[in-house]
ModelCIF file with pLDDT and N, C-alpha, C, O atoms, coordinates in Angstrom:
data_MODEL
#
_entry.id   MODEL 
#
_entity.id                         1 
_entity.type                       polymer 
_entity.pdbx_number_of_molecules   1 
#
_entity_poly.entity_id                      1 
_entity_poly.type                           'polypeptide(L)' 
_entity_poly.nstd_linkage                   no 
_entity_poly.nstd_monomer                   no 
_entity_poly.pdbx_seq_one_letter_code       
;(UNK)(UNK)(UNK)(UNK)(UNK)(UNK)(UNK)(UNK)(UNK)(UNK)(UNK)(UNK)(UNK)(UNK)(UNK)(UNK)
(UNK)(UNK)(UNK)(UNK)(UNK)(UNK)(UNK)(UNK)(UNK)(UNK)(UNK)(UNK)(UNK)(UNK)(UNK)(UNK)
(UNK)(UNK)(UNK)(UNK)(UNK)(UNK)(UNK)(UNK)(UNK)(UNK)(UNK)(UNK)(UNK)(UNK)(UNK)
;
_entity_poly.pdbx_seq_one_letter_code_can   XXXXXXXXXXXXXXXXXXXXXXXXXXXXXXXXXXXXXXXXXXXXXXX 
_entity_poly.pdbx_strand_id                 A 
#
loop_
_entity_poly_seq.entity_id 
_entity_poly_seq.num 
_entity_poly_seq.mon_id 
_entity_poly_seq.hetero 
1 1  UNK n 
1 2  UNK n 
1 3  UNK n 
1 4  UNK n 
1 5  UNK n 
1 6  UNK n 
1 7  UNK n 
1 8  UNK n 
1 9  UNK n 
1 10 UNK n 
1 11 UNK n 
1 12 UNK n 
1 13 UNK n 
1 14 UNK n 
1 15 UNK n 
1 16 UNK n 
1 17 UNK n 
1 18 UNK n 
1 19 UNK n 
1 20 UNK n 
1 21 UNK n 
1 22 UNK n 
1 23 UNK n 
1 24 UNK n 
1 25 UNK n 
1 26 UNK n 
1 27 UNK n 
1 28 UNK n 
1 29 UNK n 
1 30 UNK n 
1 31 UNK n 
1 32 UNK n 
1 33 UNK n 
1 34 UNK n 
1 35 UNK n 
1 36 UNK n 
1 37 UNK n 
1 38 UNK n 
1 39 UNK n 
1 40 UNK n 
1 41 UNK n 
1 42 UNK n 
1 43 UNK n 
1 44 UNK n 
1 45 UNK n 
1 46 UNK n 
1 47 UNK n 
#
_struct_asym.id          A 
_struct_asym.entity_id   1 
#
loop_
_ma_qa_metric.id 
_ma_qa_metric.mode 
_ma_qa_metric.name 
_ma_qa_metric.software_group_id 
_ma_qa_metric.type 
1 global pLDDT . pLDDT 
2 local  pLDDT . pLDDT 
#
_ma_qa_metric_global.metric_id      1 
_ma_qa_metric_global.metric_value   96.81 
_ma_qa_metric_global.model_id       1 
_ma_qa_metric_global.ordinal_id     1 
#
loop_
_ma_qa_metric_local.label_asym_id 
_ma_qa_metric_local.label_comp_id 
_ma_qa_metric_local.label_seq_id 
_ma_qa_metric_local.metric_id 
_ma_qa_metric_local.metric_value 
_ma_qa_metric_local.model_id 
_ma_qa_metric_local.ordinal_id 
A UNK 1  2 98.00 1 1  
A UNK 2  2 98.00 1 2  
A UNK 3  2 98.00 1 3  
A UNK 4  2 98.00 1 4  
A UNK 5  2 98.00 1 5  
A UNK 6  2 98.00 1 6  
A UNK 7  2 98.00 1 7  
A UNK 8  2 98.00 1 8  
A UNK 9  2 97.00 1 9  
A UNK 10 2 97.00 1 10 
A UNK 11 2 96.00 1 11 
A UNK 12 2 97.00 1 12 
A UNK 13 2 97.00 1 13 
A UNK 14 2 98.00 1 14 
A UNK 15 2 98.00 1 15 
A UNK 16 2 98.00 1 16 
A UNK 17 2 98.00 1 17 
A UNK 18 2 98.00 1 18 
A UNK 19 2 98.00 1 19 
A UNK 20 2 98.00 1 20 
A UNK 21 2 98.00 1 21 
A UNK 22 2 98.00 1 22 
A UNK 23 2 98.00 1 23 
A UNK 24 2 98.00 1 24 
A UNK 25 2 97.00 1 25 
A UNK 26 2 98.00 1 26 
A UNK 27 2 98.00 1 27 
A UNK 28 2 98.00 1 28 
A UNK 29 2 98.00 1 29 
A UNK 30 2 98.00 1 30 
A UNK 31 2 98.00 1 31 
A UNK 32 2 98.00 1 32 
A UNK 33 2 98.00 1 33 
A UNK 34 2 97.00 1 34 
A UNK 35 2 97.00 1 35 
A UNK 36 2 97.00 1 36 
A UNK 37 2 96.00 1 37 
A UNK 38 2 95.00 1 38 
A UNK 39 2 95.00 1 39 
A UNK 40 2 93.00 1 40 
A UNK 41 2 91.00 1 41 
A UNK 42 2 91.00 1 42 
A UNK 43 2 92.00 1 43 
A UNK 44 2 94.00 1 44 
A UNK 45 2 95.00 1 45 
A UNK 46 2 94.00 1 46 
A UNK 47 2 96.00 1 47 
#
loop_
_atom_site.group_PDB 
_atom_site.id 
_atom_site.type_symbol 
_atom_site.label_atom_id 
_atom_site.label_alt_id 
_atom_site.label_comp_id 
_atom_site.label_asym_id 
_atom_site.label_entity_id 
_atom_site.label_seq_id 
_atom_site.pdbx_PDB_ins_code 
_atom_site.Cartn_x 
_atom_site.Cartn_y 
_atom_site.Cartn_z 
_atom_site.occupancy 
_atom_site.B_iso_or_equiv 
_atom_site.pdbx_formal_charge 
_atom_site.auth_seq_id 
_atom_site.auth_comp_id 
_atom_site.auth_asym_id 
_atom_site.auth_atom_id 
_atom_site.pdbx_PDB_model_num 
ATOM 1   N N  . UNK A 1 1  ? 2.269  -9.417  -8.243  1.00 98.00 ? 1  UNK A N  1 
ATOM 2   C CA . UNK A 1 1  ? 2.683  -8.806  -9.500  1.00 98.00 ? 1  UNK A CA 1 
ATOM 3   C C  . UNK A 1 1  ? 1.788  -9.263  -10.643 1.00 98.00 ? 1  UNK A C  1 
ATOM 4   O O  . UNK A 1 1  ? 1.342  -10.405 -10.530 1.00 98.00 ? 1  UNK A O  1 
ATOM 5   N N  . UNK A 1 2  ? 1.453  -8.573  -11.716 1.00 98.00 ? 2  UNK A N  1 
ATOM 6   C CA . UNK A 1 2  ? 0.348  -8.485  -12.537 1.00 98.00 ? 2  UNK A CA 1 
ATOM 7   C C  . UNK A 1 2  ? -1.270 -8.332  -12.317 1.00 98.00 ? 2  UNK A C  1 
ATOM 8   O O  . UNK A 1 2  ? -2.094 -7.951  -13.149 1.00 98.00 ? 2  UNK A O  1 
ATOM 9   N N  . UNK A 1 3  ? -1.506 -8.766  -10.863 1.00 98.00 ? 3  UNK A N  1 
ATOM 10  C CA . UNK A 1 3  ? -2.769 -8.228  -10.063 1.00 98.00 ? 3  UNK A CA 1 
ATOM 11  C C  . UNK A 1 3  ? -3.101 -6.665  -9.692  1.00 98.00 ? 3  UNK A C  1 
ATOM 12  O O  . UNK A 1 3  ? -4.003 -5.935  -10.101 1.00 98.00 ? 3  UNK A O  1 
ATOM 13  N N  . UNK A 1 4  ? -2.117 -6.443  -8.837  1.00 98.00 ? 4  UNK A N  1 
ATOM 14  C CA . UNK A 1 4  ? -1.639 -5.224  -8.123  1.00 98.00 ? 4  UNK A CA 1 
ATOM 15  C C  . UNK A 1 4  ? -1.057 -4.017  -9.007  1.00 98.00 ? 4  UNK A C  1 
ATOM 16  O O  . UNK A 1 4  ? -0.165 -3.877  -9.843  1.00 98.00 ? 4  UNK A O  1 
ATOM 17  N N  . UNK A 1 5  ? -1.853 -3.363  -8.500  1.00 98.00 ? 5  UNK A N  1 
ATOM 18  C CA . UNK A 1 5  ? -0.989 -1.696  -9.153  1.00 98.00 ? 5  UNK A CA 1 
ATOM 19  C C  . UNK A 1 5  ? -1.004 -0.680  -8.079  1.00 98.00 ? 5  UNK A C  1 
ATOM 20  O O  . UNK A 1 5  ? -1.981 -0.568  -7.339  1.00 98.00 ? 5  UNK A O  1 
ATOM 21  N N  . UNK A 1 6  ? 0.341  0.270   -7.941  1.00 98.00 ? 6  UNK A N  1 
ATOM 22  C CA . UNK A 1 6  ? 0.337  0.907   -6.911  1.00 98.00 ? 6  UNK A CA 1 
ATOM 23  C C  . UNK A 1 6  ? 0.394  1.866   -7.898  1.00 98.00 ? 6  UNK A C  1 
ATOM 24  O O  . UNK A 1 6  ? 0.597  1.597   -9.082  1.00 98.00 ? 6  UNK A O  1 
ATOM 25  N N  . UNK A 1 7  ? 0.126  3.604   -7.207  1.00 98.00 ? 7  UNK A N  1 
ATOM 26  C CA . UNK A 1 7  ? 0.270  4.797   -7.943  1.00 98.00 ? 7  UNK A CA 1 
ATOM 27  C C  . UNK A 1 7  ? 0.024  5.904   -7.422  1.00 98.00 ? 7  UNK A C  1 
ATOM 28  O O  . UNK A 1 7  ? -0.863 5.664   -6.604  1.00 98.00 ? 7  UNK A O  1 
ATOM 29  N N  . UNK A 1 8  ? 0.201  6.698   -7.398  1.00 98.00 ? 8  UNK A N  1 
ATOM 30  C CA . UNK A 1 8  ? 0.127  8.408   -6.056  1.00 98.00 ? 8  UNK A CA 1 
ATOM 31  C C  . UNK A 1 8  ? -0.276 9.336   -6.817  1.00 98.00 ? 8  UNK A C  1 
ATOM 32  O O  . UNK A 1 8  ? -0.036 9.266   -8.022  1.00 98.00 ? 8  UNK A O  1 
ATOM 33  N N  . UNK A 1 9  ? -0.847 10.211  -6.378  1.00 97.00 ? 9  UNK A N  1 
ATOM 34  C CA . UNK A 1 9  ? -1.373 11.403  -6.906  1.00 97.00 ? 9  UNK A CA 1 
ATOM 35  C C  . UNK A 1 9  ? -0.807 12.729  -5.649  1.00 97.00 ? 9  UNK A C  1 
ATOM 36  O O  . UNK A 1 9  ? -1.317 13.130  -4.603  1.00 97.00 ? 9  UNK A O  1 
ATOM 37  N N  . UNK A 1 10 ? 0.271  13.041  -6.275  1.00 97.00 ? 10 UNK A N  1 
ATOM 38  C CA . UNK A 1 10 ? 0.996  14.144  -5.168  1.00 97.00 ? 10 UNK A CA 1 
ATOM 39  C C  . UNK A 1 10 ? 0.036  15.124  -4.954  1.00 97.00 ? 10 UNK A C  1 
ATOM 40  O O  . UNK A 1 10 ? 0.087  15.546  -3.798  1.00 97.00 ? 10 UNK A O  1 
ATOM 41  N N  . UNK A 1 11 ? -1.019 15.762  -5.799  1.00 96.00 ? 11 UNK A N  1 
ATOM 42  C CA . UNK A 1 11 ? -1.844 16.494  -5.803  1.00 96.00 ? 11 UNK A CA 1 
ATOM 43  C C  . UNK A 1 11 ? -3.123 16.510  -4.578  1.00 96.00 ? 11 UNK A C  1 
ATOM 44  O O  . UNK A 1 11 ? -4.039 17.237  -4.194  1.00 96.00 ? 11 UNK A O  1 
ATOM 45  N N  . UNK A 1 12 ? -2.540 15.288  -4.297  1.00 97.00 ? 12 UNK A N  1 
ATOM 46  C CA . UNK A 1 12 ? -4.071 14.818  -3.051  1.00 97.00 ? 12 UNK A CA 1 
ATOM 47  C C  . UNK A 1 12 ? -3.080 14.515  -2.317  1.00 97.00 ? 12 UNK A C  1 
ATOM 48  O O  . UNK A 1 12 ? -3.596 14.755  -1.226  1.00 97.00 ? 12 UNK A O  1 
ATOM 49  N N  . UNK A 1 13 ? -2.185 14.215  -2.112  1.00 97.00 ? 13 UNK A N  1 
ATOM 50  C CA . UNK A 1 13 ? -1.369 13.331  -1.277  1.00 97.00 ? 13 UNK A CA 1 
ATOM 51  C C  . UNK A 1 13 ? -1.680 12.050  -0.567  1.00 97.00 ? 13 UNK A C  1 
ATOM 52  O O  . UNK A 1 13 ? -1.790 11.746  0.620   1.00 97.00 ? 13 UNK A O  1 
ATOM 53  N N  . UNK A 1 14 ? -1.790 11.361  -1.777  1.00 98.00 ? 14 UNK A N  1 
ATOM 54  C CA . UNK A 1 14 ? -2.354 9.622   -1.423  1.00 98.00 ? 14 UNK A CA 1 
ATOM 55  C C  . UNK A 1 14 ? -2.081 8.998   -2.558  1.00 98.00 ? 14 UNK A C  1 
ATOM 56  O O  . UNK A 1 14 ? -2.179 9.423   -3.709  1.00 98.00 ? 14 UNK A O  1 
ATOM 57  N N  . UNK A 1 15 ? -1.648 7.714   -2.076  1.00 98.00 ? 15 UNK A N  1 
ATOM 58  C CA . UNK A 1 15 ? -1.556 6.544   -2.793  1.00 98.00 ? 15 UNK A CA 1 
ATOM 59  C C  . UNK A 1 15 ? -2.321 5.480   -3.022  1.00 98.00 ? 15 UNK A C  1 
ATOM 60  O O  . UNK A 1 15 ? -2.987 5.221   -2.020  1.00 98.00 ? 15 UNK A O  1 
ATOM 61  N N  . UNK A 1 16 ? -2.458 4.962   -3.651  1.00 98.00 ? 16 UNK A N  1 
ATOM 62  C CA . UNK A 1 16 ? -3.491 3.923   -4.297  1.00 98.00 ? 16 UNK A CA 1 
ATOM 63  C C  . UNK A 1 16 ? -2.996 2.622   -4.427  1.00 98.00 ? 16 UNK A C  1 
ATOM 64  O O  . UNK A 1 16 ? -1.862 2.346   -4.819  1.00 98.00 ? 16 UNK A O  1 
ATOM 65  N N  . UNK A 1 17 ? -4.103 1.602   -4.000  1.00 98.00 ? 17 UNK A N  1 
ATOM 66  C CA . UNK A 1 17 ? -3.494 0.079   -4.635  1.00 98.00 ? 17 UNK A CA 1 
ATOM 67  C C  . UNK A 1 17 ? -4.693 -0.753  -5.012  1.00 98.00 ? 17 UNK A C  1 
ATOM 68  O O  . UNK A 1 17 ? -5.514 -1.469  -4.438  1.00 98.00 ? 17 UNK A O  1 
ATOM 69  N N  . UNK A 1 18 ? -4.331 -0.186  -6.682  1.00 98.00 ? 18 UNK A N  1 
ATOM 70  C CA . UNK A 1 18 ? -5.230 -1.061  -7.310  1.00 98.00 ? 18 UNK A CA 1 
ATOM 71  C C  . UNK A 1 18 ? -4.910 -2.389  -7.525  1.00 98.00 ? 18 UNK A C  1 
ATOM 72  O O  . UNK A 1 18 ? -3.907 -2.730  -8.152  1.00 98.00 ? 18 UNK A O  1 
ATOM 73  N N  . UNK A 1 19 ? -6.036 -3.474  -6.838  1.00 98.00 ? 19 UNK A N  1 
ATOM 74  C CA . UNK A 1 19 ? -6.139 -4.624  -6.484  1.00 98.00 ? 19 UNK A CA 1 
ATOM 75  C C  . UNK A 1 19 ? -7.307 -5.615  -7.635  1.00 98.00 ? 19 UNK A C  1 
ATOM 76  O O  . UNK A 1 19 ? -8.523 -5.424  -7.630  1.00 98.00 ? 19 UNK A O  1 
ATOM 77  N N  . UNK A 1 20 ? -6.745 -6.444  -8.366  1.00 98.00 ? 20 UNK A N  1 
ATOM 78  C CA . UNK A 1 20 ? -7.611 -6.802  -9.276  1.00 98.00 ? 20 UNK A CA 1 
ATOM 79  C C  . UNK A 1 20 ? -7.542 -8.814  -9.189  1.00 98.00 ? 20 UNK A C  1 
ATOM 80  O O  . UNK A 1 20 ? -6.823 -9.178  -8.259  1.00 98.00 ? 20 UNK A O  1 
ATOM 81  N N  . UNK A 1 21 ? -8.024 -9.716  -9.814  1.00 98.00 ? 21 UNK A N  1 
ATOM 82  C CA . UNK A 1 21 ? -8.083 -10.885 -9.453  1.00 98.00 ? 21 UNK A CA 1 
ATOM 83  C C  . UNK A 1 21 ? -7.490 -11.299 -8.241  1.00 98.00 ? 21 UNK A C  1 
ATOM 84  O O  . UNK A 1 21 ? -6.399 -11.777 -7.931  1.00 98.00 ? 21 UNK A O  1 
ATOM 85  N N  . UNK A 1 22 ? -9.024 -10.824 -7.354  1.00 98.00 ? 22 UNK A N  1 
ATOM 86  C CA . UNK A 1 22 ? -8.299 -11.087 -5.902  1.00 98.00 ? 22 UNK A CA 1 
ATOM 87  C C  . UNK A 1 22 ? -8.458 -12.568 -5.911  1.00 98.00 ? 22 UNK A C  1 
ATOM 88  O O  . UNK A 1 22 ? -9.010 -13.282 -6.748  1.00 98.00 ? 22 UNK A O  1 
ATOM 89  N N  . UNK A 1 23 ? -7.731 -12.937 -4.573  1.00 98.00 ? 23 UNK A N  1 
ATOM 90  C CA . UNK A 1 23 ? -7.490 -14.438 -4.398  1.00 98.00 ? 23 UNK A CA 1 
ATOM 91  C C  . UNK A 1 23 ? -7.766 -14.873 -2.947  1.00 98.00 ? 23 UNK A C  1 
ATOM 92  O O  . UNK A 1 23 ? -7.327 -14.180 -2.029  1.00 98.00 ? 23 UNK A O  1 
ATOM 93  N N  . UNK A 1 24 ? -8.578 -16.157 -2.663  1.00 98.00 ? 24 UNK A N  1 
ATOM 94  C CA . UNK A 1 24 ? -8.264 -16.221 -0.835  1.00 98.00 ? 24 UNK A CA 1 
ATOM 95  C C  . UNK A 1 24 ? -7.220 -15.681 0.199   1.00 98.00 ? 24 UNK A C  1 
ATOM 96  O O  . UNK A 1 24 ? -7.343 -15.231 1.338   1.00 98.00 ? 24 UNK A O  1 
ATOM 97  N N  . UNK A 1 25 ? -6.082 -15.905 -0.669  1.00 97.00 ? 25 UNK A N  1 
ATOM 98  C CA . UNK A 1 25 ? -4.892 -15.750 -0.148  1.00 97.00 ? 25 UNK A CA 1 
ATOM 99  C C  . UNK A 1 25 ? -4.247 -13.899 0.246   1.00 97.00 ? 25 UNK A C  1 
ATOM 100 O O  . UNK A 1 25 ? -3.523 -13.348 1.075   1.00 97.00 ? 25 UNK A O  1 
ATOM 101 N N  . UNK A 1 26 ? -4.963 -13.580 -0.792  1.00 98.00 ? 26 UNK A N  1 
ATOM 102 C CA . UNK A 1 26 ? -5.096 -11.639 -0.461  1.00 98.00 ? 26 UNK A CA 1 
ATOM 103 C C  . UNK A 1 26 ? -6.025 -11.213 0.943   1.00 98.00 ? 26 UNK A C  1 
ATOM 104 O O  . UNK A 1 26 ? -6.294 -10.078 1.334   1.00 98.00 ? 26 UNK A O  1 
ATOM 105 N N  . UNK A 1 27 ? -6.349 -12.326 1.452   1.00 98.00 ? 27 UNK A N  1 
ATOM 106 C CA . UNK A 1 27 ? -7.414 -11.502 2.652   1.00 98.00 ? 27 UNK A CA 1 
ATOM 107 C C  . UNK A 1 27 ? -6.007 -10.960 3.940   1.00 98.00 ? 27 UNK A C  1 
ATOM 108 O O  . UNK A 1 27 ? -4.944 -11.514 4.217   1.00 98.00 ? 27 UNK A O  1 
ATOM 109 N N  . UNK A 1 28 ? -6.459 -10.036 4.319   1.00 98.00 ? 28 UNK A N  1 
ATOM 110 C CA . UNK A 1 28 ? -5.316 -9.198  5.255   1.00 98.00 ? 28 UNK A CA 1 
ATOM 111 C C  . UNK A 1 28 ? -6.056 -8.338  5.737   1.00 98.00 ? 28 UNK A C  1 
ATOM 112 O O  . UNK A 1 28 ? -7.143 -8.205  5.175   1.00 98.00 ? 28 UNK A O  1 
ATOM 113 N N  . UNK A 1 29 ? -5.810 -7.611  6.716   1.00 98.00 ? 29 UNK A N  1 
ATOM 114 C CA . UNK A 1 29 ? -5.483 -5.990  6.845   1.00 98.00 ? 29 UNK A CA 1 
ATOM 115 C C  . UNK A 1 29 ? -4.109 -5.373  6.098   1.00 98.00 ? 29 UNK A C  1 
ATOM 116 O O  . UNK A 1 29 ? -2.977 -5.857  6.106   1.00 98.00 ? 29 UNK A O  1 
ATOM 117 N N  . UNK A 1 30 ? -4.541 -4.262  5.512   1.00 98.00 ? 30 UNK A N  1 
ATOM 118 C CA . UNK A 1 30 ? -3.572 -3.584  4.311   1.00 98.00 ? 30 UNK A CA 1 
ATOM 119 C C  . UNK A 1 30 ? -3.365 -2.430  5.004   1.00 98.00 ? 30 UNK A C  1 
ATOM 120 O O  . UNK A 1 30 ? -4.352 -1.772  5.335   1.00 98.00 ? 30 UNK A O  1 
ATOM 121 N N  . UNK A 1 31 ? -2.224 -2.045  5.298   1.00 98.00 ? 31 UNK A N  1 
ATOM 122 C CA . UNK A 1 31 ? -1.362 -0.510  5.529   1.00 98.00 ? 31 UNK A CA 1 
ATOM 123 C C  . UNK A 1 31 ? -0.636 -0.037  4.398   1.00 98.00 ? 31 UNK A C  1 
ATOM 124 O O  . UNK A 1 31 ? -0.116 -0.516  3.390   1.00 98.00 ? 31 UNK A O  1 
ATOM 125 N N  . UNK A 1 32 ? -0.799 1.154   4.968   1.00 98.00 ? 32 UNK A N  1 
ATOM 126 C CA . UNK A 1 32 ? 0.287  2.079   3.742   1.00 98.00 ? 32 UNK A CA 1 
ATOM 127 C C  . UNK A 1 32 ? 1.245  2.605   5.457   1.00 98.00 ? 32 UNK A C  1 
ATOM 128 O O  . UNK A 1 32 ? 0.911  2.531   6.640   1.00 98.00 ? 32 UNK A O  1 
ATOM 129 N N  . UNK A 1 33 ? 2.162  2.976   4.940   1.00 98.00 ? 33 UNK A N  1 
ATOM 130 C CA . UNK A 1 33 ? 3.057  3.435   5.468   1.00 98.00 ? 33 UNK A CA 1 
ATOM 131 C C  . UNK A 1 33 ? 4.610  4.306   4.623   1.00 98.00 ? 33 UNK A C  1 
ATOM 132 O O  . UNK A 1 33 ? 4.372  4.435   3.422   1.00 98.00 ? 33 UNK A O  1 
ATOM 133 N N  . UNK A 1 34 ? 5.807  4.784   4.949   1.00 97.00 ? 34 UNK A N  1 
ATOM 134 C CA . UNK A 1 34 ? 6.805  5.284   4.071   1.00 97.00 ? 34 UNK A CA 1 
ATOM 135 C C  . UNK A 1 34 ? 7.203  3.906   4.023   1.00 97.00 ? 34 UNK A C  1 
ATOM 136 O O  . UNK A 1 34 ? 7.061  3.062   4.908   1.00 97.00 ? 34 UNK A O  1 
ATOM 137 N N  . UNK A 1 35 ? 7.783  3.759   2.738   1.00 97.00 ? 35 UNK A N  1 
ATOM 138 C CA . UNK A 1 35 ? 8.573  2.871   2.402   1.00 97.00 ? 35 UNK A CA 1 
ATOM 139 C C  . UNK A 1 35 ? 9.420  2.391   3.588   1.00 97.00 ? 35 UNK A C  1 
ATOM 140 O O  . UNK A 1 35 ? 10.310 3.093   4.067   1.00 97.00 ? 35 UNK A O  1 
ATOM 141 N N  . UNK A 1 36 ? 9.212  1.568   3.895   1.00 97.00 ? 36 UNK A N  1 
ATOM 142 C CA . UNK A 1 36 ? 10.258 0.715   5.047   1.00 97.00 ? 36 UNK A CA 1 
ATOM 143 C C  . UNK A 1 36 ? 11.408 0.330   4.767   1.00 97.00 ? 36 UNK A C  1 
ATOM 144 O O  . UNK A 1 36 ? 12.046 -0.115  5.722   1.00 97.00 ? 36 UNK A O  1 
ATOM 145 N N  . UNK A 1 37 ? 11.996 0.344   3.603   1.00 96.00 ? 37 UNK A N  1 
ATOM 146 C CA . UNK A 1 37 ? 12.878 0.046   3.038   1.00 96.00 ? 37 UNK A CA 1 
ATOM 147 C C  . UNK A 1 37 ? 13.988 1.247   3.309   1.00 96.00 ? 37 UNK A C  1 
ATOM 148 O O  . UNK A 1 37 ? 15.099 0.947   3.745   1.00 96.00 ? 37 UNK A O  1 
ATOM 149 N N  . UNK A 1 38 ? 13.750 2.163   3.122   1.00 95.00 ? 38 UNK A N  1 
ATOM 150 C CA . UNK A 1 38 ? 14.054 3.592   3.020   1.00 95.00 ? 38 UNK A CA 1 
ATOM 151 C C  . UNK A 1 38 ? 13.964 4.233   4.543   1.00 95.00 ? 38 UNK A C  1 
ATOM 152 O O  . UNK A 1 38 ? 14.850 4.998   4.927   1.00 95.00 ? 38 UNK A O  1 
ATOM 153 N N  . UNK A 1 39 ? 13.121 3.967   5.181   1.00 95.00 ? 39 UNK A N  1 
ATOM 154 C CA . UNK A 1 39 ? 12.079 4.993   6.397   1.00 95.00 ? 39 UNK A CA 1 
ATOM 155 C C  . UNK A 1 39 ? 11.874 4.240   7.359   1.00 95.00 ? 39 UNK A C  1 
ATOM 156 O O  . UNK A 1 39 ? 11.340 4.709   8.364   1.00 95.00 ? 39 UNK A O  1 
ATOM 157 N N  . UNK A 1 40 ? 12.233 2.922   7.304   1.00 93.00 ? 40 UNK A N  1 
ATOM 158 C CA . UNK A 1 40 ? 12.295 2.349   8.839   1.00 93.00 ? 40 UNK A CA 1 
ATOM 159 C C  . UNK A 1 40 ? 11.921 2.387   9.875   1.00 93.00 ? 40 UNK A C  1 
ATOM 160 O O  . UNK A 1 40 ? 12.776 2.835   10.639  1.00 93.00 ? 40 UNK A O  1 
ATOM 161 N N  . UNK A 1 41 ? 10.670 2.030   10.514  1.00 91.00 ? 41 UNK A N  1 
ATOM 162 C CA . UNK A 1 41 ? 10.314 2.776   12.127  1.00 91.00 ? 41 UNK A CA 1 
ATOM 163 C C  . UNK A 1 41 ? 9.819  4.308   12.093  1.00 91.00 ? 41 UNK A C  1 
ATOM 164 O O  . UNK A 1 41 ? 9.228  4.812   13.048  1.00 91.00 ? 41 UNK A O  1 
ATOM 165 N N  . UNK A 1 42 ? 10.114 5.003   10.900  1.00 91.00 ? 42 UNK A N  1 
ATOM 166 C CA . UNK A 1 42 ? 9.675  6.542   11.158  1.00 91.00 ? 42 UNK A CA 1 
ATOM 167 C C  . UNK A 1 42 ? 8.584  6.898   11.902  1.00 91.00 ? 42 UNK A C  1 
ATOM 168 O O  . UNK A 1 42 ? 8.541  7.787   12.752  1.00 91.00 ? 42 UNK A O  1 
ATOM 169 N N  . UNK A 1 43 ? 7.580  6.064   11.501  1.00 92.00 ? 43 UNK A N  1 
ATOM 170 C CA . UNK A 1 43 ? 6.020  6.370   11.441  1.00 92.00 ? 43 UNK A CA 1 
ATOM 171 C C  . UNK A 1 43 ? 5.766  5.310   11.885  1.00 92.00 ? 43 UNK A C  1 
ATOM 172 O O  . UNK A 1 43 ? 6.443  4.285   11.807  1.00 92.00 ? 43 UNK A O  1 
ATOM 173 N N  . UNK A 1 44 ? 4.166  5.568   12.689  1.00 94.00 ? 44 UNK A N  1 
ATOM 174 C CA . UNK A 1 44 ? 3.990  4.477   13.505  1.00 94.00 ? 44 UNK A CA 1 
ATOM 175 C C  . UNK A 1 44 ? 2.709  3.954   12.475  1.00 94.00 ? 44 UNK A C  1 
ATOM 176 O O  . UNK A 1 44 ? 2.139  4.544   11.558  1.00 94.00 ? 44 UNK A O  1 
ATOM 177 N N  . UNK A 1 45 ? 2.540  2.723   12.989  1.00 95.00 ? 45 UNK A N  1 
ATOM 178 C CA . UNK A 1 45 ? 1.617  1.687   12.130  1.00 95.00 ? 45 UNK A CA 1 
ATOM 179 C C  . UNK A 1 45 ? 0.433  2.407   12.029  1.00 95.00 ? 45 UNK A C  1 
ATOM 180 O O  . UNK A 1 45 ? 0.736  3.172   12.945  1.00 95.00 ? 45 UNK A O  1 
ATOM 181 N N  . UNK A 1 46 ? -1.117 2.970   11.541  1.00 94.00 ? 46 UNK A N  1 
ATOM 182 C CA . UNK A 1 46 ? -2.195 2.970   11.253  1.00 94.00 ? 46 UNK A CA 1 
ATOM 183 C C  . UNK A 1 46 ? -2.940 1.778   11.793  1.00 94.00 ? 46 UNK A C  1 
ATOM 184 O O  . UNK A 1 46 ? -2.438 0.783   12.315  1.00 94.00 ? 46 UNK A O  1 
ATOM 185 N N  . UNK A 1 47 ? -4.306 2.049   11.573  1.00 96.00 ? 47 UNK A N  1 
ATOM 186 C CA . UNK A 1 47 ? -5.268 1.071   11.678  1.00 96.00 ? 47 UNK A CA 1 
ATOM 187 C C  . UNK A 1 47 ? -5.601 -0.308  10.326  1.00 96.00 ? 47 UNK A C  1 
ATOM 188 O O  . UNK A 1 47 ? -6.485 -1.146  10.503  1.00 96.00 ? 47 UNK A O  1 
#
């Protein structure tokens, strides 16, 4: 929080995550997926 910004453009159909003072600790592999919160299992993981 205060690094990170998420935001969608329905028009393209994609979401964005703007990522700013990255940190060691940010190194990952990053997915998007539906909200898991909401959508649970719907969709299967990406690369």
């Amino acid at each position: 929080k205060g690094r990170f910004t998420i935001s969608r453009d329905n028009a393209k159909n994609t979401v964005y995550l703007q990522m700013n003072s990255l940190k060691p600790e940010d190194t990952a592999v990053y997915y998007c997926n539906l909200d898991q919160n909401r959508y649970r299992g719907r969709i299967n993981w990406g690369q």
